[in-house]
PDB file of N, CA and C in Angstrom:
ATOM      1  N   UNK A   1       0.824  -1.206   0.000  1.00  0.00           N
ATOM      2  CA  UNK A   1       0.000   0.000   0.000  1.00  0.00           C
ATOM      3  C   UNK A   1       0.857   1.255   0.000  1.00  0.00           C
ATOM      4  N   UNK A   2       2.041   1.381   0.670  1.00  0.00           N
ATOM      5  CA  UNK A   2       2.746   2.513   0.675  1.00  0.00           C
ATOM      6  C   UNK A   2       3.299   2.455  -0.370  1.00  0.00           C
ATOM      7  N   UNK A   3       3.976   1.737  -1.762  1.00  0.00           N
ATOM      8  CA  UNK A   3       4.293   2.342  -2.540  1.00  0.00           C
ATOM      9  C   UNK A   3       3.069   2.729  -3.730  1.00  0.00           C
ATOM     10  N   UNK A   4       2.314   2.004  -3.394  1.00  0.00           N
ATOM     11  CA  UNK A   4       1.059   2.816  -4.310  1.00  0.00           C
ATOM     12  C   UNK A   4       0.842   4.487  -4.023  1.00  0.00           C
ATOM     13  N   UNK A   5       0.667   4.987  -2.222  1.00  0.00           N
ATOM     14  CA  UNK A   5       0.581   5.955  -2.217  1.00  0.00           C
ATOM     15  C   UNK A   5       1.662   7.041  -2.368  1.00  0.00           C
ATOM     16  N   UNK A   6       3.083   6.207  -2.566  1.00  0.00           N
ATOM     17  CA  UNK A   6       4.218   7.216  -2.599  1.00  0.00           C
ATOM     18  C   UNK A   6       4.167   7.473  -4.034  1.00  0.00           C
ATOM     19  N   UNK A   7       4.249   6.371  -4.988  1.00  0.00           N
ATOM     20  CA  UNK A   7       3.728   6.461  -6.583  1.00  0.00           C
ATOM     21  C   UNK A   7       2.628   7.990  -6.900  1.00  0.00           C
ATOM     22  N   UNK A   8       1.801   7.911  -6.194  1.00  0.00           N
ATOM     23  CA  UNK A   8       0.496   8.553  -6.569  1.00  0.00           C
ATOM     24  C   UNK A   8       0.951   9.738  -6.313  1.00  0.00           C
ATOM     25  N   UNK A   9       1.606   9.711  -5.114  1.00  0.00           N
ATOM     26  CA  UNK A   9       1.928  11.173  -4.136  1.00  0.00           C
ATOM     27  C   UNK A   9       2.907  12.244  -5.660  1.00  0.00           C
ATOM     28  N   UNK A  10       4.187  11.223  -6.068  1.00  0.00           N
ATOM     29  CA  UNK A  10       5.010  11.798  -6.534  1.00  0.00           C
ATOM     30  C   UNK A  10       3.849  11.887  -8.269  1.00  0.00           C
ATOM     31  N   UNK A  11       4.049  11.267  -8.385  1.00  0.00           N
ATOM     32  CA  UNK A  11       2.630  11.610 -10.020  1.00  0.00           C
ATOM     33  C   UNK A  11       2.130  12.924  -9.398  1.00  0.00           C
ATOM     34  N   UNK A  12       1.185  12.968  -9.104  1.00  0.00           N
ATOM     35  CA  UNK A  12       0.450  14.287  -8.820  1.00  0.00           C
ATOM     36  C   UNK A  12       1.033  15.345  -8.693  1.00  0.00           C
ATOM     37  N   UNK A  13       2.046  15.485  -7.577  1.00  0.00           N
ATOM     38  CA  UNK A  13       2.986  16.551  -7.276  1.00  0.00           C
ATOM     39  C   UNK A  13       3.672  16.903  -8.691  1.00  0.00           C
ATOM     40  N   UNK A  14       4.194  15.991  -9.469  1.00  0.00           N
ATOM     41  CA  UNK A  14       5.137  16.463 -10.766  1.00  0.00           C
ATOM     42  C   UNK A  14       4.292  16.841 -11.683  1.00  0.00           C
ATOM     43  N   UNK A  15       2.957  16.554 -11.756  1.00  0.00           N
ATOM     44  CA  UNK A  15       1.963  16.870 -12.540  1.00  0.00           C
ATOM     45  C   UNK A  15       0.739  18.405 -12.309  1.00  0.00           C
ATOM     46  N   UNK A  16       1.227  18.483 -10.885  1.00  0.00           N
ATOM     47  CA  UNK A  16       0.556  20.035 -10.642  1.00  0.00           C
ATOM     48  C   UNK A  16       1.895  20.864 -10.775  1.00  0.00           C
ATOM     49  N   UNK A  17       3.015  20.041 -10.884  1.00  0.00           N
ATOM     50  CA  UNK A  17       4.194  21.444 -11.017  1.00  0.00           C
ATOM     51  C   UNK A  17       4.392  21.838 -12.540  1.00  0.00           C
ATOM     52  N   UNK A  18       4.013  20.821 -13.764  1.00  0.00           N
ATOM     53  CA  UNK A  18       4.120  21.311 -14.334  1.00  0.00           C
ATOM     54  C   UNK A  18       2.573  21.922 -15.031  1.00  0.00           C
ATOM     55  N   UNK A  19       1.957  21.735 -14.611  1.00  0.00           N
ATOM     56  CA  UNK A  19       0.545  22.751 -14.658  1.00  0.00           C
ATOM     57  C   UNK A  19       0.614  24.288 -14.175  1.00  0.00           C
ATOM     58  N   UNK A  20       1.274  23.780 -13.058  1.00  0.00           N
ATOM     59  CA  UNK A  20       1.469  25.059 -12.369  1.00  0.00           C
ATOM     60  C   UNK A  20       2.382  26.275 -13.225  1.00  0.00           C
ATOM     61  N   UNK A  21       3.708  25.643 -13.807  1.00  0.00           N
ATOM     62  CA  UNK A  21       4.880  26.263 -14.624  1.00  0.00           C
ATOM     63  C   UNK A  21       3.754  26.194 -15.881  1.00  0.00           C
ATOM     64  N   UNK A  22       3.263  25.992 -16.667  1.00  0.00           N
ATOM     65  CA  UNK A  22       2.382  25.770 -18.116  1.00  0.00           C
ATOM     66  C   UNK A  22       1.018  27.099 -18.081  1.00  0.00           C
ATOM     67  N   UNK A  23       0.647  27.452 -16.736  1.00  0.00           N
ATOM     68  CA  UNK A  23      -0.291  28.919 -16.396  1.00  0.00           C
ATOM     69  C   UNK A  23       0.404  29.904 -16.168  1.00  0.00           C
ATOM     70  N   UNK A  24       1.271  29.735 -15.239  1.00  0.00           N
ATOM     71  CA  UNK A  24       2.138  30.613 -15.193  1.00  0.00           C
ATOM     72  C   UNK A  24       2.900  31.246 -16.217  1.00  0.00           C
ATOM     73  N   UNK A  25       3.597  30.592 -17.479  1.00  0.00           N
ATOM     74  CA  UNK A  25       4.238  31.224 -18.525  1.00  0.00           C
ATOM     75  C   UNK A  25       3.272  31.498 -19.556  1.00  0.00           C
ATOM     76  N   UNK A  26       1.795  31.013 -19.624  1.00  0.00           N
ATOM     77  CA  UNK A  26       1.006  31.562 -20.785  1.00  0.00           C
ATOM     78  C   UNK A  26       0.535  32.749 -19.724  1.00  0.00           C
ATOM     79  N   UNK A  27       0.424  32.919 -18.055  1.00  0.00           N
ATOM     80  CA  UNK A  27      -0.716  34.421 -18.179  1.00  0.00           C
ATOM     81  C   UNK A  27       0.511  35.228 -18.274  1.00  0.00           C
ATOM     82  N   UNK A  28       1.929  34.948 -17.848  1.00  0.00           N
ATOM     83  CA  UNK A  28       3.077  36.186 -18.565  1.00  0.00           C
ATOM     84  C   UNK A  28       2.914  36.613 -19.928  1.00  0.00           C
ATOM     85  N   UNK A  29       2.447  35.581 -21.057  1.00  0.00           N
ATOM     86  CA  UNK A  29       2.849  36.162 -22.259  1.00  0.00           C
ATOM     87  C   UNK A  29       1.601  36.289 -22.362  1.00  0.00           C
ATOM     88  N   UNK A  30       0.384  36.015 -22.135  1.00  0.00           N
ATOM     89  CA  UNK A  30      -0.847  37.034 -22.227  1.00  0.00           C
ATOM     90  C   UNK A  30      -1.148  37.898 -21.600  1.00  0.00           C
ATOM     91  N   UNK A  31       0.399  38.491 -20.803  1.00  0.00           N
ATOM     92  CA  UNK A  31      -0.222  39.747 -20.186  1.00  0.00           C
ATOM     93  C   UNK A  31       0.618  40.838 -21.026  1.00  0.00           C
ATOM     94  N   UNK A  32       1.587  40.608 -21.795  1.00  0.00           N
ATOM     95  CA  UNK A  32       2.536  41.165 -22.527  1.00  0.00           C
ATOM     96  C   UNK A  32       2.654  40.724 -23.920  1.00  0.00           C
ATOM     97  N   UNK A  33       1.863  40.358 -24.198  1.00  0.00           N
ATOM     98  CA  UNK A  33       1.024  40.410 -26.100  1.00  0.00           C
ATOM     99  C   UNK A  33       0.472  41.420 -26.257  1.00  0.00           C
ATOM    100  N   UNK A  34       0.741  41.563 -27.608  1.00  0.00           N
ATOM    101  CA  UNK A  34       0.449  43.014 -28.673  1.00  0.00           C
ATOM    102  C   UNK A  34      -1.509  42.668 -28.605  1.00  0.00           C
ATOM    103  N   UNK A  35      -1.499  44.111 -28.842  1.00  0.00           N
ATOM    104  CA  UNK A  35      -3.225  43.932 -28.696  1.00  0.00           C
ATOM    105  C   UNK A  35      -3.553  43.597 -30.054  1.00  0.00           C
ATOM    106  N   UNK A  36      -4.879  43.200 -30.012  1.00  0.00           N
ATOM    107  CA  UNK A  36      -5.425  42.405 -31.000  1.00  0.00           C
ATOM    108  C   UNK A  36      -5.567  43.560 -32.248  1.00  0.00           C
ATOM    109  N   UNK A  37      -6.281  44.705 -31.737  1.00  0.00           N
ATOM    110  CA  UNK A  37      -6.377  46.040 -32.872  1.00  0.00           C
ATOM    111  C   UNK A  37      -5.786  46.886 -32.592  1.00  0.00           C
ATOM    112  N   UNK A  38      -4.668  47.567 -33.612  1.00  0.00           N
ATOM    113  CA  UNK A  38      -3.497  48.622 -33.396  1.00  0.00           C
ATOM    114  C   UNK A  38      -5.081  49.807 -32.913  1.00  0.00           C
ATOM    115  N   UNK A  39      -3.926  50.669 -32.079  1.00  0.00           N
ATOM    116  CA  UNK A  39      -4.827  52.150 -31.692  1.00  0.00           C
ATOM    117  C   UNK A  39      -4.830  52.951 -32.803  1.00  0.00           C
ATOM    118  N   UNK A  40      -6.100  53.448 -32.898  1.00  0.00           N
ATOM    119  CA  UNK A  40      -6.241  54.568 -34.468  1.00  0.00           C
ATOM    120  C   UNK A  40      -4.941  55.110 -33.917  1.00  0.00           C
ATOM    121  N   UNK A  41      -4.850  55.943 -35.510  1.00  0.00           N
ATOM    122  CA  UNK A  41      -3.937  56.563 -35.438  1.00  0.00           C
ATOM    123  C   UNK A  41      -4.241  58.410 -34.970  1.00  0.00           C
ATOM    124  N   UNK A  42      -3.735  58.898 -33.968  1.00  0.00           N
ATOM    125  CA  UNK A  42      -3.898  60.247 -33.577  1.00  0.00           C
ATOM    126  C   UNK A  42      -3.712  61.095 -34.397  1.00  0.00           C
ATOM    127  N   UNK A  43      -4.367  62.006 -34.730  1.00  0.00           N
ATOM    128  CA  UNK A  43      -4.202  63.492 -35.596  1.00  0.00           C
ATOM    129  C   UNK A  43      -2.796  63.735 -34.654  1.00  0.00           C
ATOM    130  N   UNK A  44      -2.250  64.040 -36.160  1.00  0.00           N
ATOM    131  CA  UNK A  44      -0.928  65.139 -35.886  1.00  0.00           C
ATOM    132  C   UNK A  44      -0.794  66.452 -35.639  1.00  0.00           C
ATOM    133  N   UNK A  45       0.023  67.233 -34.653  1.00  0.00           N
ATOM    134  CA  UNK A  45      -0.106  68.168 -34.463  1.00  0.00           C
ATOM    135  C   UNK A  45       0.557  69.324 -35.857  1.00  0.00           C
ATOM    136  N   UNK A  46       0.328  69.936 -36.729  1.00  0.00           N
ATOM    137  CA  UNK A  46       1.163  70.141 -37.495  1.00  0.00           C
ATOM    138  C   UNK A  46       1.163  72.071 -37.504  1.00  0.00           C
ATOM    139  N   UNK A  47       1.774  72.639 -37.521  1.00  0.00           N
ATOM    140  CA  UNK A  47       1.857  74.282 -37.648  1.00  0.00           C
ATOM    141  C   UNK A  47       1.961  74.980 -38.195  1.00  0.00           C
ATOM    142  N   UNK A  48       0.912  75.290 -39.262  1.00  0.00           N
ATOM    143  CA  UNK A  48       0.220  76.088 -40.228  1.00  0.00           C
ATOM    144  C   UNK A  48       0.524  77.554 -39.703  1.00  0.00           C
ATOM    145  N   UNK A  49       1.001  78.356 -40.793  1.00  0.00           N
ATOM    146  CA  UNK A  49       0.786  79.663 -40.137  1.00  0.00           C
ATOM    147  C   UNK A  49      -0.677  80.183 -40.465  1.00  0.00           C
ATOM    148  N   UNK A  50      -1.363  81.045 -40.181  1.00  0.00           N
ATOM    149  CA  UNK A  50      -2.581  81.521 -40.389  1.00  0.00           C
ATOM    150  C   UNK A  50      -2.890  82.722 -40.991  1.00  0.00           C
ATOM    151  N   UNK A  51      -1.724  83.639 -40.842  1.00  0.00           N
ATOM    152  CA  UNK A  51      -1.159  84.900 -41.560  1.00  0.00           C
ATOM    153  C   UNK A  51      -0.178  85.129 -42.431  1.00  0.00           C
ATOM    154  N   UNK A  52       0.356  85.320 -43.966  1.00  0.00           N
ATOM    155  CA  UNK A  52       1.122  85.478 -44.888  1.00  0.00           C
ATOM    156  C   UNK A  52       1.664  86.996 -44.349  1.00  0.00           C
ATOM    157  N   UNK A  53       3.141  86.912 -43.797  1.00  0.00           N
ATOM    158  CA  UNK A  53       3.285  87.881 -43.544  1.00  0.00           C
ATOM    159  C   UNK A  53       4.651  88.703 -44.627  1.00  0.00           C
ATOM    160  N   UNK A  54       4.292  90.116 -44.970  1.00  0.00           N
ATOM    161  CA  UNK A  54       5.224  90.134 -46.130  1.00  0.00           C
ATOM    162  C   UNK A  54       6.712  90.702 -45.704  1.00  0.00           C
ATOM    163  N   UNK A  55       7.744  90.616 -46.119  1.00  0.00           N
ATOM    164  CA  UNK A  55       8.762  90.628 -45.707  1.00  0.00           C
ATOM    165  C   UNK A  55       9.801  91.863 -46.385  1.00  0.00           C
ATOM    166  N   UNK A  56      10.138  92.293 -46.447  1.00  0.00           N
ATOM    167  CA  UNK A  56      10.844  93.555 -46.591  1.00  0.00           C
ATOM    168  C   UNK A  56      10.480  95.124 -46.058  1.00  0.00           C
ATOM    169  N   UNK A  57      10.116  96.395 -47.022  1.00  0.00           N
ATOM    170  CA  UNK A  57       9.954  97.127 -46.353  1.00  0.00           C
ATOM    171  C   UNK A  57       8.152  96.965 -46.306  1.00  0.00           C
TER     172      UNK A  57
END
């Protein structure tokens, strides 16, 4: 009976560790993945003059 439950003990344990390591490295890289839709793109600020101003005398 005890090596059935030492069997079982060590199965399980190596089998929630690597469950455990297998959530752990997908919610890292689903927390640091590119989003699904790029952000519009923002109007540019650009600096038009509004007045033609003339230049000499």
């Amino acid at each position: 009976m005890m090596p059935v439950v030492l069997c079982f003990t060590v199965v399980a344990s190596l089998g929630f560790g690597i469950l455990a390591a297998y959530v752990a490295v997908f919610s890292i890289l689903s927390a640091f993945r590119h989003p699904a839709e790029p952000e519009p793109a923002r109007a540019r600020l650009v600096l038009v003059p509004t007045q033609t101003h003339a230049s000499g005398d």
